[in-house]
Protein backbone atom coordinates (compact mmCIF):
# COMPACT_ATOMS: atom_id res chain seq x y z
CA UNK A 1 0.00 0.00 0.00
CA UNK A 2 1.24 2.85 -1.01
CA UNK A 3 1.70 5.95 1.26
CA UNK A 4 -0.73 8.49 1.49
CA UNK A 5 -0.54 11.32 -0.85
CA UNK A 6 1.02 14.46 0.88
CA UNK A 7 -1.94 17.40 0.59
CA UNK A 8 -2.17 21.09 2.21
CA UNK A 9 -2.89 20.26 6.03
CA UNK A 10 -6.34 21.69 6.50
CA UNK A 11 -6.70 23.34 2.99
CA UNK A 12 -8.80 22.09 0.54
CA UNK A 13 -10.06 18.63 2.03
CA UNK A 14 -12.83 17.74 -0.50
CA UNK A 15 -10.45 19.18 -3.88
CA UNK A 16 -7.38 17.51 -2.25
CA UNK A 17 -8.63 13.88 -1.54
CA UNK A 18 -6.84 11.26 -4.04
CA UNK A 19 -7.56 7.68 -3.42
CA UNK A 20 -3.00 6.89 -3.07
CA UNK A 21 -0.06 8.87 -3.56
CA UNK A 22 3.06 6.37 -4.88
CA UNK A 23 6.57 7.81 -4.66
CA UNK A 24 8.24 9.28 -7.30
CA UNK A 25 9.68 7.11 -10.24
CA UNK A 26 13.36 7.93 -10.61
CA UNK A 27 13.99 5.76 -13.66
CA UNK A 28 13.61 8.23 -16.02
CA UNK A 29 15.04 10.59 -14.05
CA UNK A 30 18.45 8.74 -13.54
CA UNK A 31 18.46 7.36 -17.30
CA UNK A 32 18.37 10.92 -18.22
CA UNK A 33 21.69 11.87 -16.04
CA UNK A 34 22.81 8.65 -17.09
CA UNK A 35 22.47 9.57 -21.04
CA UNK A 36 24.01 13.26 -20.44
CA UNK A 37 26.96 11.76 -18.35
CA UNK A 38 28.01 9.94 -21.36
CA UNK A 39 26.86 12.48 -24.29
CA UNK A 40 29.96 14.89 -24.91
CA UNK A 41 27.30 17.34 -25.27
CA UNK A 42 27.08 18.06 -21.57
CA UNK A 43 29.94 20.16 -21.34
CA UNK A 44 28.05 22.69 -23.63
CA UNK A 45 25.41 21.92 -20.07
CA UNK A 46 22.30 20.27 -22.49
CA UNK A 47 19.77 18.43 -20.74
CA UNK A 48 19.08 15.68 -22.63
CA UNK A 49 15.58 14.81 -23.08
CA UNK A 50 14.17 11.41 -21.48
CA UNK A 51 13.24 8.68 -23.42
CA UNK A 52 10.18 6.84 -23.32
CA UNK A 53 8.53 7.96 -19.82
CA UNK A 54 6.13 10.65 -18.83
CA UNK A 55 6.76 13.76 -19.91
CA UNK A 56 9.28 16.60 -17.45
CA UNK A 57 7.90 20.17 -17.19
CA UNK A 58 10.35 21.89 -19.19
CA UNK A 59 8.95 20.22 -22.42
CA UNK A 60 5.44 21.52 -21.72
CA UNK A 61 3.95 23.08 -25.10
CA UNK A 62 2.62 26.58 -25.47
CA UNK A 63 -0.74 24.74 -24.96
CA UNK A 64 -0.09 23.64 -21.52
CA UNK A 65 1.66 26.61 -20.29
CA UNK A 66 -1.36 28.42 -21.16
CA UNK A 67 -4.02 26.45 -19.35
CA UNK A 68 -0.87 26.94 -16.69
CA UNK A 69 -0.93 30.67 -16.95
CA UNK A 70 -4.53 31.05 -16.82
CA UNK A 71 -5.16 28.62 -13.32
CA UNK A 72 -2.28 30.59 -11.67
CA UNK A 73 -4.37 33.77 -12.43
CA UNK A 74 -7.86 31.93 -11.11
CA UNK A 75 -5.77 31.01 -7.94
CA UNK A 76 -4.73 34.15 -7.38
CA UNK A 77 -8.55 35.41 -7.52
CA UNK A 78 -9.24 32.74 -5.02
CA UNK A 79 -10.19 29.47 -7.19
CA UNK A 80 -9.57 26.35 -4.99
CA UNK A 81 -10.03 24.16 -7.83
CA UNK A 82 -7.28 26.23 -9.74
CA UNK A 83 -5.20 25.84 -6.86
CA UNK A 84 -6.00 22.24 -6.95
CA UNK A 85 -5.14 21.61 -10.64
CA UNK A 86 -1.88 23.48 -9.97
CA UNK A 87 -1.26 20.87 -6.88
CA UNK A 88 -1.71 18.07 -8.79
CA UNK A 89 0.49 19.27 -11.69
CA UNK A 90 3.69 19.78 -9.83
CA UNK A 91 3.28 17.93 -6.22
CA UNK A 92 5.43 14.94 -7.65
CA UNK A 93 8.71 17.88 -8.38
CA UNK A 94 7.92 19.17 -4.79
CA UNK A 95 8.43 15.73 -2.81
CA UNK A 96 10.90 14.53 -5.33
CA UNK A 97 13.03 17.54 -4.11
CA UNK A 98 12.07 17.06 -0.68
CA UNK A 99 12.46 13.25 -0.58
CA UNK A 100 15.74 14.21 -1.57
CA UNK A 101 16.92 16.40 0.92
CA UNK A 102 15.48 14.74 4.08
CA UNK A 103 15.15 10.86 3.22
CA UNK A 104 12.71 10.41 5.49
CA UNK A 105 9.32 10.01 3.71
CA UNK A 106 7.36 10.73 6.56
CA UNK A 107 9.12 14.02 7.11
CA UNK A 108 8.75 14.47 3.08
CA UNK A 109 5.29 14.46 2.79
CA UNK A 110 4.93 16.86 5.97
CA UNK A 111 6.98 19.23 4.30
CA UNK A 112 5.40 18.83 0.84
CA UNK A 113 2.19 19.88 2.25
CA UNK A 114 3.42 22.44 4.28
CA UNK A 115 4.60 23.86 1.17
CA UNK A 116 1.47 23.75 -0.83
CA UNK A 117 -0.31 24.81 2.18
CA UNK A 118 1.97 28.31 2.23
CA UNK A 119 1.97 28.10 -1.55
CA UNK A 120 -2.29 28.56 -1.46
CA UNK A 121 -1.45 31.03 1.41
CA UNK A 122 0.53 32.91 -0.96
CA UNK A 123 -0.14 32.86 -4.23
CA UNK A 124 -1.18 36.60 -4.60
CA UNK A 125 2.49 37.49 -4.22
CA UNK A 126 3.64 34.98 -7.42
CA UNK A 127 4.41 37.24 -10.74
CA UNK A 128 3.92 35.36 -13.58
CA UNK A 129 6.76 35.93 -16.17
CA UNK A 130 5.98 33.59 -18.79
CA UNK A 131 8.10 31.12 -16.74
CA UNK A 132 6.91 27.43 -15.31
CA UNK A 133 5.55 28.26 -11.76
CA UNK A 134 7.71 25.14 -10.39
CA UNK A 135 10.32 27.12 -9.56
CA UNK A 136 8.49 29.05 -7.15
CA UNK A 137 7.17 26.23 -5.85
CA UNK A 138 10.60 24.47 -5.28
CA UNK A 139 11.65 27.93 -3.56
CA UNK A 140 9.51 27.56 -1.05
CA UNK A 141 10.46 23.93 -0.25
CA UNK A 142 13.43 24.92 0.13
CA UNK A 143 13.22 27.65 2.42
CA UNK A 144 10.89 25.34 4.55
CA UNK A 145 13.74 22.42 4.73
CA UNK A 146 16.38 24.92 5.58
CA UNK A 147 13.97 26.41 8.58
CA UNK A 148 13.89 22.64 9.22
CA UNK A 149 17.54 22.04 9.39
CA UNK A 150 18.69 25.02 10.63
CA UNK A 151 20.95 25.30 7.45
CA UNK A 152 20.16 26.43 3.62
CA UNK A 153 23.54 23.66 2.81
CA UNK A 154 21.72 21.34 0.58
CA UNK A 155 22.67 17.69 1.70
CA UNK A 156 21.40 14.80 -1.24
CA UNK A 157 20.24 12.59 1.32
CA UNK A 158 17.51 10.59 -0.79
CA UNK A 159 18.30 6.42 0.25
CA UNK A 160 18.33 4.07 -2.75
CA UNK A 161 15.68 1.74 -1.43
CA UNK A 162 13.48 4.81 -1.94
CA UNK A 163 14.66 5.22 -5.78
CA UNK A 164 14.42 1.29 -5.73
CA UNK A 165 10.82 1.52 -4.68
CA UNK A 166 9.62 3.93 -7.25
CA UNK A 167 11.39 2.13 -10.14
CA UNK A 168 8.65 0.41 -12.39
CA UNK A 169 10.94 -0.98 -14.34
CA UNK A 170 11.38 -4.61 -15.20
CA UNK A 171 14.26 -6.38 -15.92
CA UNK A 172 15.69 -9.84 -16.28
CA UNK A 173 17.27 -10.07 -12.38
CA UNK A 174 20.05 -10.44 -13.68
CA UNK A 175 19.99 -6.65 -15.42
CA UNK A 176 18.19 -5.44 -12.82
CA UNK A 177 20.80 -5.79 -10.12
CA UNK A 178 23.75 -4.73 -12.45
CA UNK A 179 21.30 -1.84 -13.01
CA UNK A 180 20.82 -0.79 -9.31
CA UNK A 181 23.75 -1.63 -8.58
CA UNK A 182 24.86 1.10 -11.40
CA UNK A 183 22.52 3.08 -9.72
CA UNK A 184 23.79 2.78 -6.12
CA UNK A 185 27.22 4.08 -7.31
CA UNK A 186 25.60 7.08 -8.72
CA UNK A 187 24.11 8.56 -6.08
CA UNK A 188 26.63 7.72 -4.00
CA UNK A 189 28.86 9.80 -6.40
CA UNK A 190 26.14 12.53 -6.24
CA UNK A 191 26.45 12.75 -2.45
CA UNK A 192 30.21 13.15 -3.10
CA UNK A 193 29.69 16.56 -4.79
CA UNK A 194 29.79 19.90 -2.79
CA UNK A 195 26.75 21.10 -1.92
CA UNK A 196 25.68 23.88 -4.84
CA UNK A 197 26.95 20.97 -7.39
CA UNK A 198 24.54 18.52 -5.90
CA UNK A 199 21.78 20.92 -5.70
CA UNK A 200 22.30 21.79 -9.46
CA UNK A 201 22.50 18.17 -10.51
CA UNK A 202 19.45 17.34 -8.23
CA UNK A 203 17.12 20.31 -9.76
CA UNK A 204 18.52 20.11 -13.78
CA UNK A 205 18.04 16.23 -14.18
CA UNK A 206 16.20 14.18 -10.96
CA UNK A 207 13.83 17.42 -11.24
CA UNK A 208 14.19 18.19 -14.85
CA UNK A 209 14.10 22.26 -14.18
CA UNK A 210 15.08 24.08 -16.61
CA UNK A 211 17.99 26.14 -16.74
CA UNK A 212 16.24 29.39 -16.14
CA UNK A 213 14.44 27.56 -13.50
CA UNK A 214 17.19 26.55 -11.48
CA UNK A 215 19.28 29.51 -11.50
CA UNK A 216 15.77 31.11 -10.22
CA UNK A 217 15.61 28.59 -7.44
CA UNK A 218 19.91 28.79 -6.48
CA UNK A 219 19.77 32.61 -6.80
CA UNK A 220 22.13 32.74 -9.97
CA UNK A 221 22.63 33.46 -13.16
CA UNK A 222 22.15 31.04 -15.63
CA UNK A 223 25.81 31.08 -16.84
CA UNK A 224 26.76 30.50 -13.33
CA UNK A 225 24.60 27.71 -13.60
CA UNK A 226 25.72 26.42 -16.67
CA UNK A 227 29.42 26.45 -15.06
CA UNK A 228 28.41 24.83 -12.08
CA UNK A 229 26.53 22.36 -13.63
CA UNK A 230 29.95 21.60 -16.14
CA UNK A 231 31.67 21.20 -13.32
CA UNK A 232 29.49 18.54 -11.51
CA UNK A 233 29.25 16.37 -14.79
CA UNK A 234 32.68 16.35 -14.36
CA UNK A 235 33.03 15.13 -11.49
CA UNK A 236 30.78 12.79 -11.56
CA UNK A 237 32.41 11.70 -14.71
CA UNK A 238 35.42 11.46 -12.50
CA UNK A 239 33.72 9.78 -9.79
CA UNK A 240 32.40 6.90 -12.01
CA UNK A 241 35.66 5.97 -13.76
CA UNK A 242 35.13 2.72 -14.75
CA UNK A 243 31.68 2.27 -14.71
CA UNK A 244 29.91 2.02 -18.15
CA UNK A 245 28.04 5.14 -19.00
């Protein structure tokens, strides 16, 4: 049984009542790191797109960034059911980015709705400048988790039985422990990183923000960004001599 799905505390009970909430799949996710690791091309910092898989917000058409625009602007005139629509669009990239800073999934979906919950609260102060709204979403989990911590130093903290238990993936055993195995020595190279590298990596591929999006959320430019996120490929590169990419 899967856990229950993390909603505003008190907000919203009869919009905000879906029947499970699973965890996050991180296949796509880590195939997509896995695929830029190994294309040349990310030293010129592309994000690869993911293969087969559902789709990452970045990619969303003019279409969908319109209906996006237009329930941000209902929320903000006090539409629950906006607000609702715009919950169910990006709560998976909130507790994704949550799950991975506290590994504790309890503690994840606390926070989650906490954020949502001061998200509704508000909304009135979001400008919308064409951009996806994730961002400020993310922003605000991440304020909430350093409150939490006492520090804003992002730690990668996600444990791969979590990834493990959101991978719907199949294999032959065989492939599937070389595969998680794989996997294991990636994110135990991520947690190698400093801090702002692991942050970047965490946001531009396990999120899939884009680049605009993340230097909105680290409080950068994007061509600090870009460099930071070169040098993190790097040295994960570095980090996973040896292993096939």
């Amino acid at each position: 049984m899967p856990p229950a799905r993390p909603a505003p505390a008190g907000a919203l009970p009869a919009l905000l009542d879906p029947p499970a909430y699973a965890l996050p799949t991180w296949r796509s996710a880590l195939d997509a790191l896995w695929a830029a690791l190994a294309d040349e091309g990310t030293d010129r910092t592309a994000l690869t797109r993911p293969g087969p898989g559902p789709r990452r917000h970045p990619e969303r058409d003019a279409d969908e960034q319109a209906r996006i625009a237009a329930l941000v602007e209902l929320a903000q005139r006090g539409d629950k059911e906006a607000f609702a629509q715009l919950y169910d669009i990006y709560v998976d990239t909130v507790f994704r980015y949550v799950l991975v800073r506290v590994a504790n999934r309890a503690l994840a979906e606390d926070l989650t709705s906490e954020t949502f919950l001061r998200a509704m609260r508000r909304i009135d102060s979001f400008t919308w400048q064409g951009k996806d709204i994730a961002a400020w979403f993310v922003t605000i989990a991440r304020n909430l988790i350093a409150d939490h911590v006492k520090s804003a130093k992002f730690r990668f903290e996600v444990a791969t039985a979590d990834m493990r238990d959101a991978d719907e993936r199949v294999d032959a055993p065989d492939t599937e422990v070389l595969t998680r195995l794989r996997d294991e020595r990636l994110v135990s190279a991520i947690k190698q990183l400093g801090s702002d590298q692991a942050e970047c990596i965490t946001l531009r591929f396990l999120q899939g923000l884009s680049l605009a999006d993340t230097a909105r959320v680290l409080d950068k430019s994007e061509g600090a960004v870009k460099q930071l996120q070169l040098r993190a490929t790097r040295a994960l590169r570095k980090a996973l001599e040896g292993v096939e990419l």
